[in-house]
N, C-alpha and C. Protein backbone atom coordinates (compact mmCIF):
# COMPACT_ATOMS: atom_id res chain seq x y z
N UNK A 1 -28.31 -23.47 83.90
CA UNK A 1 -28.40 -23.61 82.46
C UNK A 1 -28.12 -25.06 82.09
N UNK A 2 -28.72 -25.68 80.92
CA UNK A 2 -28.83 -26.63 80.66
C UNK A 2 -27.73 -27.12 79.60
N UNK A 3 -26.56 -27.88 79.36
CA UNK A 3 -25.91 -27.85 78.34
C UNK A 3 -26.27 -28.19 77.17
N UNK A 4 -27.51 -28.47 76.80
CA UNK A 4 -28.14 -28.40 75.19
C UNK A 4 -27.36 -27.17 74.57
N UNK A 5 -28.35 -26.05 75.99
CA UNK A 5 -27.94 -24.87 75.64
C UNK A 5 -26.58 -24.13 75.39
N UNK A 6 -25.49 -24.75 76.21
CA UNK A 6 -24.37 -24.23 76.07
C UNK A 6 -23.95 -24.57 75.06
N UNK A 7 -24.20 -25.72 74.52
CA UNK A 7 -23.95 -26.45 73.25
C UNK A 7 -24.22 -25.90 72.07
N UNK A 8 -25.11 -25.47 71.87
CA UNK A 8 -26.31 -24.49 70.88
C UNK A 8 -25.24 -23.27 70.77
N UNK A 9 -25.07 -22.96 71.60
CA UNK A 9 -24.04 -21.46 71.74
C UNK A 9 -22.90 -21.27 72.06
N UNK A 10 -22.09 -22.46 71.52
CA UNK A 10 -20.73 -22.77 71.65
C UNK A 10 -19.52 -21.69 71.32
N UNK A 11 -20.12 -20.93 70.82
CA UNK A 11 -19.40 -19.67 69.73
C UNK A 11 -18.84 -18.83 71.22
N UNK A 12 -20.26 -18.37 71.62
CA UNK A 12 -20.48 -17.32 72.60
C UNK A 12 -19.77 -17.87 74.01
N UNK A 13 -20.29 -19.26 74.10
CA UNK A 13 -19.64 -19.97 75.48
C UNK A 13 -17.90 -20.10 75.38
N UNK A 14 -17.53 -19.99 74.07
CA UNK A 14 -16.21 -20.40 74.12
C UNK A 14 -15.05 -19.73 75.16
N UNK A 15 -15.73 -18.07 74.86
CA UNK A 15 -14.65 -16.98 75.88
C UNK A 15 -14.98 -17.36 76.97
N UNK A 16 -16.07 -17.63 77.67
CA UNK A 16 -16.42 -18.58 79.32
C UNK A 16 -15.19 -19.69 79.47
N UNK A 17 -15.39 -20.46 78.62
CA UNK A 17 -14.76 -21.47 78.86
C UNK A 17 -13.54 -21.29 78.75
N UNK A 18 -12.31 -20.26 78.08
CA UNK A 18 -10.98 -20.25 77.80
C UNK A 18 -10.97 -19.40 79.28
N UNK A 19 -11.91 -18.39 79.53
CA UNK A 19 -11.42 -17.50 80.91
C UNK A 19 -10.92 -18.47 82.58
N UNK A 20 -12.46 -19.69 82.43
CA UNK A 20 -12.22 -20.46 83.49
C UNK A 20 -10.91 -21.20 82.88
N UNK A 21 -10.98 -22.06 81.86
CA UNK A 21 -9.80 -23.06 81.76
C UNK A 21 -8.59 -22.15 80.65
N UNK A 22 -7.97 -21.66 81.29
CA UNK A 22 -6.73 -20.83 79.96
C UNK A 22 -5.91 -21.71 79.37
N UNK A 23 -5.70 -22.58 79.65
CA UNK A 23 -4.80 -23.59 79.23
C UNK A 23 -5.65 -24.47 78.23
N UNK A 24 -6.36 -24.29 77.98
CA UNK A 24 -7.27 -25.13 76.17
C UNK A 24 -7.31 -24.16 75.14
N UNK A 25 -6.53 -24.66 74.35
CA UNK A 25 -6.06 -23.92 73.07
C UNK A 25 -7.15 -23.66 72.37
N UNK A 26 -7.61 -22.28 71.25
CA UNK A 26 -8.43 -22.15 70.22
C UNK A 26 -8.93 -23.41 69.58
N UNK A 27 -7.98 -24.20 69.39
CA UNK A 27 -7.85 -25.37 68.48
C UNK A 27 -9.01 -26.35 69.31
N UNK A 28 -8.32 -26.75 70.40
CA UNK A 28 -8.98 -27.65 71.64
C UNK A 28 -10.65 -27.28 71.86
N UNK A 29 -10.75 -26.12 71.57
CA UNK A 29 -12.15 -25.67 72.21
C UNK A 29 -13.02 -25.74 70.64
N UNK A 30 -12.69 -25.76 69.53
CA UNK A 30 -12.99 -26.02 68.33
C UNK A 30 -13.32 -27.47 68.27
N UNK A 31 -12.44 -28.32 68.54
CA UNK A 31 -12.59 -29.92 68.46
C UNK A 31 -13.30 -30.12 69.49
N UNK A 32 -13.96 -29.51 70.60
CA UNK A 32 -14.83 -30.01 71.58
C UNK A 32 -15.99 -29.50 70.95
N UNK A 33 -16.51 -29.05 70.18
CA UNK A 33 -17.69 -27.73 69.64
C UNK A 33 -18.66 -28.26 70.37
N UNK A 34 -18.55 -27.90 71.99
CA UNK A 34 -19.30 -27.93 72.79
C UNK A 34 -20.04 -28.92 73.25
N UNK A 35 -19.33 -29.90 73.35
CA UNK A 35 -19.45 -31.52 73.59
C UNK A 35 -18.87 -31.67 74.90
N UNK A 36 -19.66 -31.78 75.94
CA UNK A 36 -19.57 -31.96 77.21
C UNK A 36 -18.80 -32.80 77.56
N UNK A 37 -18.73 -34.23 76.84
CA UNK A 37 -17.47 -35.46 77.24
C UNK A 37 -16.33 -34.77 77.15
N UNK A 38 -16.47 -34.38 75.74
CA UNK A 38 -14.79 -33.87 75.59
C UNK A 38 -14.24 -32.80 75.98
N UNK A 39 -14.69 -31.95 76.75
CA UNK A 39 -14.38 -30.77 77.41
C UNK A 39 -14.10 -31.49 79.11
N UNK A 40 -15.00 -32.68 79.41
CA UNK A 40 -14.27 -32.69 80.94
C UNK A 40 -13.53 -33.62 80.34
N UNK A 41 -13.09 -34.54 79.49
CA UNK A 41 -11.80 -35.33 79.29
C UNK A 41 -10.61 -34.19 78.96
N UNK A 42 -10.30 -33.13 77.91
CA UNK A 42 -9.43 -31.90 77.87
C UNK A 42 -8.66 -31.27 79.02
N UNK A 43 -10.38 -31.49 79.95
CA UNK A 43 -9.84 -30.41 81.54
C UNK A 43 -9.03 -31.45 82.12
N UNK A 44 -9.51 -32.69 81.96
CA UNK A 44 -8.70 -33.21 82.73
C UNK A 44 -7.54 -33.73 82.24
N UNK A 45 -6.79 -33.74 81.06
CA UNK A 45 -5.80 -33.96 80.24
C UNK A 45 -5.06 -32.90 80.76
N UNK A 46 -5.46 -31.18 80.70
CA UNK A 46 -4.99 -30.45 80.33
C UNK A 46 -4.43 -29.92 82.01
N UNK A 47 -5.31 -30.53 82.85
CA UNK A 47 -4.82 -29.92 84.51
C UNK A 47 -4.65 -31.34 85.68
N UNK A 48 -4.67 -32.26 84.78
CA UNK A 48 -4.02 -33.68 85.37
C UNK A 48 -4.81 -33.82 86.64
N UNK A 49 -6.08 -33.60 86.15
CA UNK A 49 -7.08 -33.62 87.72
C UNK A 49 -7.86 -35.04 87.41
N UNK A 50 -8.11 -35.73 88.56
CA UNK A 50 -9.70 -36.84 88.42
C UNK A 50 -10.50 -36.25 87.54
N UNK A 51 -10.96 -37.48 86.79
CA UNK A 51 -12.50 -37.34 86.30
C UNK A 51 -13.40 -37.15 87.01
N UNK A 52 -13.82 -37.27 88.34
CA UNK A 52 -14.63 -36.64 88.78
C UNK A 52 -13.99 -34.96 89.25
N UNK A 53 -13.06 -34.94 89.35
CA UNK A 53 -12.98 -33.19 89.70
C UNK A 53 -13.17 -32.29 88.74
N UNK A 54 -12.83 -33.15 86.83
CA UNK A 54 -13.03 -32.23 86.07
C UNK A 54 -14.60 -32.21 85.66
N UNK A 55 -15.33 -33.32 85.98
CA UNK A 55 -16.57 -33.29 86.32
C UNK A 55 -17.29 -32.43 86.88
N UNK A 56 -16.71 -32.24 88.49
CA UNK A 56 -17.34 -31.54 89.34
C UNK A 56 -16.80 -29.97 88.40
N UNK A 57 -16.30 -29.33 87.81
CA UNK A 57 -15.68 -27.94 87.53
C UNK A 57 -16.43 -27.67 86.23
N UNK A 58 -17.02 -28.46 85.02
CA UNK A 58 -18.15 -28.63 84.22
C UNK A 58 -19.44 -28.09 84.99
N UNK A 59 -19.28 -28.97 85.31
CA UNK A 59 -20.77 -28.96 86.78
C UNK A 59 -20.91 -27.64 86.86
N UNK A 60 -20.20 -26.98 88.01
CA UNK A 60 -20.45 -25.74 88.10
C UNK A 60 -19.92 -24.75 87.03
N UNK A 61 -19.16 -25.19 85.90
CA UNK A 61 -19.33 -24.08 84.85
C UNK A 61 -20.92 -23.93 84.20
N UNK A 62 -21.30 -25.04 84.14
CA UNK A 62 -22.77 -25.20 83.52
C UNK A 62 -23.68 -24.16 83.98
N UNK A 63 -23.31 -24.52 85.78
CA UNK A 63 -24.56 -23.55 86.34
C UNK A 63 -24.47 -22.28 86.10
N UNK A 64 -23.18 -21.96 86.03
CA UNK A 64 -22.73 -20.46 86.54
C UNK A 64 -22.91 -19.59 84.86
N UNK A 65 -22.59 -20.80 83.61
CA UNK A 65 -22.77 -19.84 82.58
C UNK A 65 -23.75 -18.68 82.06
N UNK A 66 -23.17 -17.81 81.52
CA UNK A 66 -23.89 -17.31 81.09
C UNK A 66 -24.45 -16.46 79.94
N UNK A 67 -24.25 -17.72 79.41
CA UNK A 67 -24.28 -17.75 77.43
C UNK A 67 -25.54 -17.73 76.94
């Protein structure tokens, strides 16, 4: 899946995204409204990982969604 799309359907993608990452608040996933930068900068704020690891975990949330 393409993140236009996840983007487009941010509503629906949101429970995806709190299940993989639990630790991003209602709030957090509101201020990203499905803005790809700011969701791997969050992940990686929020689990003190590299930018490329919260990269690579985007990555395969992208593929795997299924919004």
């Amino acid at each position: 899946m393409n993140w236009d799309t996840i983007e487009g359907k941010w509503t629906q993608a949101k429970g995806q995204v709190k299940e993989k990452w639990g630790k991003l608040t209602d709030d957090e996933l509101d201020v990203i409204a499905g803005k790809r930068d700011q969701l791997v900068g969050k992940v990686q704020e929020r689990y003190g990982v590299a930018r490329d690891e919260a990269e690579k975990q985007v990555k395969e949330f992208e593929s795997s969604c299924n919004c």
